[in-house]
N, C-alpha and C. Protein backbone atom coordinates (compact mmCIF):
# COMPACT_ATOMS: atom_id res chain seq x y z
N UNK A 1 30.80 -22.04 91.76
CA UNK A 1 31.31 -20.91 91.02
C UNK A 1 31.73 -21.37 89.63
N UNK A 2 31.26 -20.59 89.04
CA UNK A 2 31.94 -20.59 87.25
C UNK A 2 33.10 -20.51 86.82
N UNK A 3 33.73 -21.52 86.14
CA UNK A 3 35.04 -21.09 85.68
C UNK A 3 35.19 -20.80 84.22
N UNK A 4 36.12 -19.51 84.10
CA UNK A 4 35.92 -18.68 82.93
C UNK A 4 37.24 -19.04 82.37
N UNK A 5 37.50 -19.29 81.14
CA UNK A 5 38.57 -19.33 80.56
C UNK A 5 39.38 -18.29 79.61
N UNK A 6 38.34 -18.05 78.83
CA UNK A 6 38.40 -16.95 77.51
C UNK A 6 36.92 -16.07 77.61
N UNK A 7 37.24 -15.02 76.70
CA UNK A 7 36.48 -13.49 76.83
C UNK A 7 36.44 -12.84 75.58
N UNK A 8 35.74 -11.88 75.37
CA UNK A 8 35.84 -11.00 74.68
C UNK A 8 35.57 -10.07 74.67
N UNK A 9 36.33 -8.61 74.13
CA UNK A 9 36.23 -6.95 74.39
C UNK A 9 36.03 -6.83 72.89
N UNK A 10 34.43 -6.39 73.07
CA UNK A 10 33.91 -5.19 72.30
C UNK A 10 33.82 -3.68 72.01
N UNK A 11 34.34 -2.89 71.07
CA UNK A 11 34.59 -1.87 71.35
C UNK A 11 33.56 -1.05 70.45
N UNK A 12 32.58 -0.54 70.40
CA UNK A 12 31.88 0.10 69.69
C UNK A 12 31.61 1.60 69.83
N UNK A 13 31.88 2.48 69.29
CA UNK A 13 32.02 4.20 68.80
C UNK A 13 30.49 4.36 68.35
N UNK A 14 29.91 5.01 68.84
CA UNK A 14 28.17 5.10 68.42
C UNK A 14 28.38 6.84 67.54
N UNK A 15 27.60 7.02 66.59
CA UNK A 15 27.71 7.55 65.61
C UNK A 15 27.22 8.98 65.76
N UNK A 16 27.54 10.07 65.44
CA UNK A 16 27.04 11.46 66.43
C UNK A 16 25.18 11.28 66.68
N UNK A 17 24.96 11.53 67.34
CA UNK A 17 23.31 11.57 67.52
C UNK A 17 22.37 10.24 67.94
N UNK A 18 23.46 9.23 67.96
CA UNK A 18 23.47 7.51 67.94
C UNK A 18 23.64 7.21 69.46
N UNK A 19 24.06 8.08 70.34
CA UNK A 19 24.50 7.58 71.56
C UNK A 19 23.70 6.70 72.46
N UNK A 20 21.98 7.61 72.65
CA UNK A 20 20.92 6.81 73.51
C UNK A 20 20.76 5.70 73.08
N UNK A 21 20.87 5.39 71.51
CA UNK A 21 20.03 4.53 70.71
C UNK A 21 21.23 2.97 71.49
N UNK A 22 22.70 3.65 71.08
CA UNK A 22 23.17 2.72 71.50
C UNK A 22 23.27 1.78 73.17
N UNK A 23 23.42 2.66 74.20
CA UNK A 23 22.73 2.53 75.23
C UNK A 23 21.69 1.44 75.33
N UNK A 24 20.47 1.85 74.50
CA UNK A 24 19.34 1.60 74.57
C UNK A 24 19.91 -0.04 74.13
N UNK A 25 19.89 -0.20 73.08
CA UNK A 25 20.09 -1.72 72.09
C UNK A 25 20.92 -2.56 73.46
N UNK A 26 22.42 -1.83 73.97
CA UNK A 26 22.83 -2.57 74.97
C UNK A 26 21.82 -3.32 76.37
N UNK A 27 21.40 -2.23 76.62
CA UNK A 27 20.57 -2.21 77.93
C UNK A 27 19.54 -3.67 77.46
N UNK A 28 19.02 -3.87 75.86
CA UNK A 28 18.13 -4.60 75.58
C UNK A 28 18.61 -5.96 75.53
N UNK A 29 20.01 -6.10 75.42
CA UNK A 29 20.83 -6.91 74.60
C UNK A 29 21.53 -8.16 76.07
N UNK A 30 20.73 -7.50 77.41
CA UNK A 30 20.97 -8.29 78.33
C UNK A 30 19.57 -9.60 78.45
N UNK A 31 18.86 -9.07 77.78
CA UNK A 31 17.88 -10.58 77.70
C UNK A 31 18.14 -11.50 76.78
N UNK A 32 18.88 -11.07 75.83
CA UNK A 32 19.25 -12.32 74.44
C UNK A 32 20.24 -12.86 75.11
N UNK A 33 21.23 -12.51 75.63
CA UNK A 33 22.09 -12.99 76.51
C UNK A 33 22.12 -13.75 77.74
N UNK A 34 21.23 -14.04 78.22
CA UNK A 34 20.78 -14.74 79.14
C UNK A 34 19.89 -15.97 78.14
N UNK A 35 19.56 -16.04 77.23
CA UNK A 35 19.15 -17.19 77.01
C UNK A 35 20.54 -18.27 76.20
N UNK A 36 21.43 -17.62 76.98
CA UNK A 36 22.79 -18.25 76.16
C UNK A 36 23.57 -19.13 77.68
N UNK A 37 23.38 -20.15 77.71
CA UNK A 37 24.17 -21.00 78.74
C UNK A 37 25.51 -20.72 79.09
N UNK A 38 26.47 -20.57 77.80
CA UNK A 38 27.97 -20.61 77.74
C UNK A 38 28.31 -19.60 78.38
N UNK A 39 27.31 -18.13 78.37
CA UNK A 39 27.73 -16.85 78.88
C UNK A 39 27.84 -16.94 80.33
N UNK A 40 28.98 -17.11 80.48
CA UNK A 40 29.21 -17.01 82.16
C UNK A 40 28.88 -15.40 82.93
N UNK A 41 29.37 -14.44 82.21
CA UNK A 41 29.55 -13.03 82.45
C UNK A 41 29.42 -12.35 81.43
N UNK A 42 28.67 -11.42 81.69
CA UNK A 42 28.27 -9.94 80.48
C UNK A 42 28.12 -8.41 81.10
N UNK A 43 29.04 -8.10 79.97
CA UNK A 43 28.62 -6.60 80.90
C UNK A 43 28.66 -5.42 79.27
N UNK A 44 28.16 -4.50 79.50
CA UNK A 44 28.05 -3.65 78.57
C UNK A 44 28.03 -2.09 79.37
N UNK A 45 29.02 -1.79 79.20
CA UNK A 45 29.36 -0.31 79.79
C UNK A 45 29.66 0.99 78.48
N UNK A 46 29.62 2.16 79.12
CA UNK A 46 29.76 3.23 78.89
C UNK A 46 31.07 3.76 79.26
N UNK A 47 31.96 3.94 78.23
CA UNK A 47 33.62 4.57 78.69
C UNK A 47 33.25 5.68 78.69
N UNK A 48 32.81 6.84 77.59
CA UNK A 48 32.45 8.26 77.71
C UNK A 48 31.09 8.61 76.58
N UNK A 49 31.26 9.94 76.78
CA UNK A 49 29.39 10.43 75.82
C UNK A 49 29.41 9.03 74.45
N UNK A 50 30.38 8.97 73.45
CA UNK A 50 30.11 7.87 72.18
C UNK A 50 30.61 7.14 72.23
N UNK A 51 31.92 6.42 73.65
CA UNK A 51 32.39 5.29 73.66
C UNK A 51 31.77 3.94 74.41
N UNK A 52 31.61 2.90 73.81
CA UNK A 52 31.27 2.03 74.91
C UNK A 52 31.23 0.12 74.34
N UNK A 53 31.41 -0.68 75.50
CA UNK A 53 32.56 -1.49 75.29
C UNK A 53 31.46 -2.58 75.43
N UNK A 54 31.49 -4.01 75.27
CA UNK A 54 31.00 -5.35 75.51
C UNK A 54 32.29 -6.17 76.68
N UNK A 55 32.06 -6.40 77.38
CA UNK A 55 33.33 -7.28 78.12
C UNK A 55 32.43 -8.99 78.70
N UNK A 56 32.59 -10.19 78.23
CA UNK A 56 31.85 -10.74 78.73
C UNK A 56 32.98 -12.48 78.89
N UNK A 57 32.17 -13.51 79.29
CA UNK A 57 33.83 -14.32 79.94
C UNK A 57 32.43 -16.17 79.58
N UNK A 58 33.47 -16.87 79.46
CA UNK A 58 32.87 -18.11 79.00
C UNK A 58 33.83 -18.93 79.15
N UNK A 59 33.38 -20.54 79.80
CA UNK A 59 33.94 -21.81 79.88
C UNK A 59 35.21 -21.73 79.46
N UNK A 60 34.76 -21.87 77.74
CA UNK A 60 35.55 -22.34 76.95
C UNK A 60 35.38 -21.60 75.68
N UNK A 61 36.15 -21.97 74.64
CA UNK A 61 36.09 -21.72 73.13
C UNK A 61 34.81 -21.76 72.57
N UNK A 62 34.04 -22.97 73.04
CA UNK A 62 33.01 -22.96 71.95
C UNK A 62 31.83 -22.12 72.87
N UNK A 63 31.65 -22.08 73.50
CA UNK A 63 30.52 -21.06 74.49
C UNK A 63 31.06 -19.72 74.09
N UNK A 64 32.21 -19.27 73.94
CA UNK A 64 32.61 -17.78 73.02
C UNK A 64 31.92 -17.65 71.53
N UNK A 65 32.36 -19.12 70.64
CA UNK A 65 32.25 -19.32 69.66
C UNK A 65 30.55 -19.32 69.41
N UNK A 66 29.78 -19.74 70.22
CA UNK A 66 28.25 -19.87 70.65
C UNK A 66 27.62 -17.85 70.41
N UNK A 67 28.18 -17.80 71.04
CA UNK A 67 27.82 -16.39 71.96
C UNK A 67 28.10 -15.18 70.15
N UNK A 68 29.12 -15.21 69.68
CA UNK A 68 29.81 -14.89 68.27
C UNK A 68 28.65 -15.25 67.38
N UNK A 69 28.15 -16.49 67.71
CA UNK A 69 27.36 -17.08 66.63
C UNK A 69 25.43 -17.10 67.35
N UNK A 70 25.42 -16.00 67.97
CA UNK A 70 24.45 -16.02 68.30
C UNK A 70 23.29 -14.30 68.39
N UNK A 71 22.12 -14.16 68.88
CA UNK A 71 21.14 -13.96 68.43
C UNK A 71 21.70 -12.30 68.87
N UNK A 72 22.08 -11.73 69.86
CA UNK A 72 23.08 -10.63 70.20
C UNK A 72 23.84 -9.82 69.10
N UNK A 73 24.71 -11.46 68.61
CA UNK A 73 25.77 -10.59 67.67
C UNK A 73 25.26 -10.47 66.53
N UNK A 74 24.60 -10.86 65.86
CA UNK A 74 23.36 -11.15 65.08
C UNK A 74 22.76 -9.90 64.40
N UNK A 75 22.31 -9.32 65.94
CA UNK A 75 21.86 -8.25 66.00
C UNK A 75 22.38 -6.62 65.98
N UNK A 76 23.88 -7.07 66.84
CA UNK A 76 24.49 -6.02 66.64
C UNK A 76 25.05 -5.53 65.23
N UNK A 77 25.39 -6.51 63.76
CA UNK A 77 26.04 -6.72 63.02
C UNK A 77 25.03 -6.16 62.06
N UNK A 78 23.50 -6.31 62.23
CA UNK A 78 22.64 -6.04 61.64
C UNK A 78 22.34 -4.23 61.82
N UNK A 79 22.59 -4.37 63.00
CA UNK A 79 22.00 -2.67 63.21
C UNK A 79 23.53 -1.44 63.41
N UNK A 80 24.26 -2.32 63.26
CA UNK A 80 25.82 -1.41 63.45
C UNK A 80 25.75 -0.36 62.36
N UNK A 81 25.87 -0.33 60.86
CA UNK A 81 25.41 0.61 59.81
C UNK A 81 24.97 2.09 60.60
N UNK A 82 23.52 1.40 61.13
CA UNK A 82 22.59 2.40 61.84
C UNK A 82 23.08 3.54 62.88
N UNK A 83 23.90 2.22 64.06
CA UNK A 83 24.16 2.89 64.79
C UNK A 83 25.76 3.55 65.47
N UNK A 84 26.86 2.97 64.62
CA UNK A 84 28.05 2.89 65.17
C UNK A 84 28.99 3.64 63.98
N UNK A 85 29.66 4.37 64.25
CA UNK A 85 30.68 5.20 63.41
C UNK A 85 31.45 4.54 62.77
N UNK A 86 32.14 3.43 62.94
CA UNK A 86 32.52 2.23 62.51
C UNK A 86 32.33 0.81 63.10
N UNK A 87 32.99 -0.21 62.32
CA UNK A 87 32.28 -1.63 62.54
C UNK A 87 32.86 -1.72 64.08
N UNK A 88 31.94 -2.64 64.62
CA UNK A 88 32.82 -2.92 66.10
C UNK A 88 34.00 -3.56 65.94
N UNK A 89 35.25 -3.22 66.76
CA UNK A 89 36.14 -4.05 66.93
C UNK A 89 36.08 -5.16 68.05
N UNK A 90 36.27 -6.74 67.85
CA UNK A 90 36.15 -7.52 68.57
C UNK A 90 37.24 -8.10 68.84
N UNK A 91 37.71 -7.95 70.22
CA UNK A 91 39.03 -8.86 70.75
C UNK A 91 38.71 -9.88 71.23
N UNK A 92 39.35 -11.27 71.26
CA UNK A 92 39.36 -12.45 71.96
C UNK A 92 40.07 -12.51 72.92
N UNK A 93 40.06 -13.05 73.98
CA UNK A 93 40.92 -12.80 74.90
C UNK A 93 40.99 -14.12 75.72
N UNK A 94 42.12 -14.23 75.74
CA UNK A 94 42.41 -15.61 77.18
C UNK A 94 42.08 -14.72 78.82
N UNK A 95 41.40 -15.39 79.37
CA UNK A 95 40.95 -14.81 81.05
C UNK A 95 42.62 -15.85 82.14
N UNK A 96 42.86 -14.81 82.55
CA UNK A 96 44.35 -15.12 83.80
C UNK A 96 43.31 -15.42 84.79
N UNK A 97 42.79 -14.70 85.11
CA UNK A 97 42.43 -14.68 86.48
C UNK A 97 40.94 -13.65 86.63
N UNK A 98 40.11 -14.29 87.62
CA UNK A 98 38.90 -14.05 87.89
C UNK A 98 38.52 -13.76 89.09
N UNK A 99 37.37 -12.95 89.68
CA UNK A 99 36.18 -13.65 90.87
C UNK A 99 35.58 -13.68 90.39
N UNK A 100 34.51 -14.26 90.55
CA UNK A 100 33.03 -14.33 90.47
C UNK A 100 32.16 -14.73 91.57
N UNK A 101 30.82 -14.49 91.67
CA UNK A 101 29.90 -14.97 92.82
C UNK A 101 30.25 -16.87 92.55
């Protein structure tokens, strides 16, 4: 089993008429993510019709710091303009406590 230390919550507002698109980019955004070792856990959910969040969990600092600096965020930072009402907000987060498989 993986041990997770630190995390981060993404919060992204998709822009009126932006909603599928955003969806869509998430739904895509699970294969760039998998070519990332550090990513212990990823998830990309839907809170309501234009809200929706990134929650994902890593080793350590620099596998966060990896993940920040990688082909995902990259992407999101590039197409946010396009698709998000404002910039994403990104929290860092220390992980208490876990399961995992």
């Amino acid at each position: 089993m993986a041990d997770v230390k630190v995390g981060l919550y993404v919060s992204l507002q998709a822009k009126p008429g932006k909603e599928e698109d955003v969806a869509d980019f998430l739904r895509k955004g699970l294969d760039l993510v998998q070519e990332e070792p550090g990513t212990v856990a990823w998830f990309a959910v839907r809170l309501n019709a234009t809200a929706f969040a990134i929650f994902d969990a890593f080793p350590d600092v620099s596998g966060r710091q990896a993940h920040l600096a990688g082909r995902l965020a990259a992407a999101l930072m590039e197409r946010a303009p396009d698709l998000l009402a404002q910039p994403p907000s990104i929290e860092q987060l220390d992980i208490l406590a876990h399961k995992l498989p």
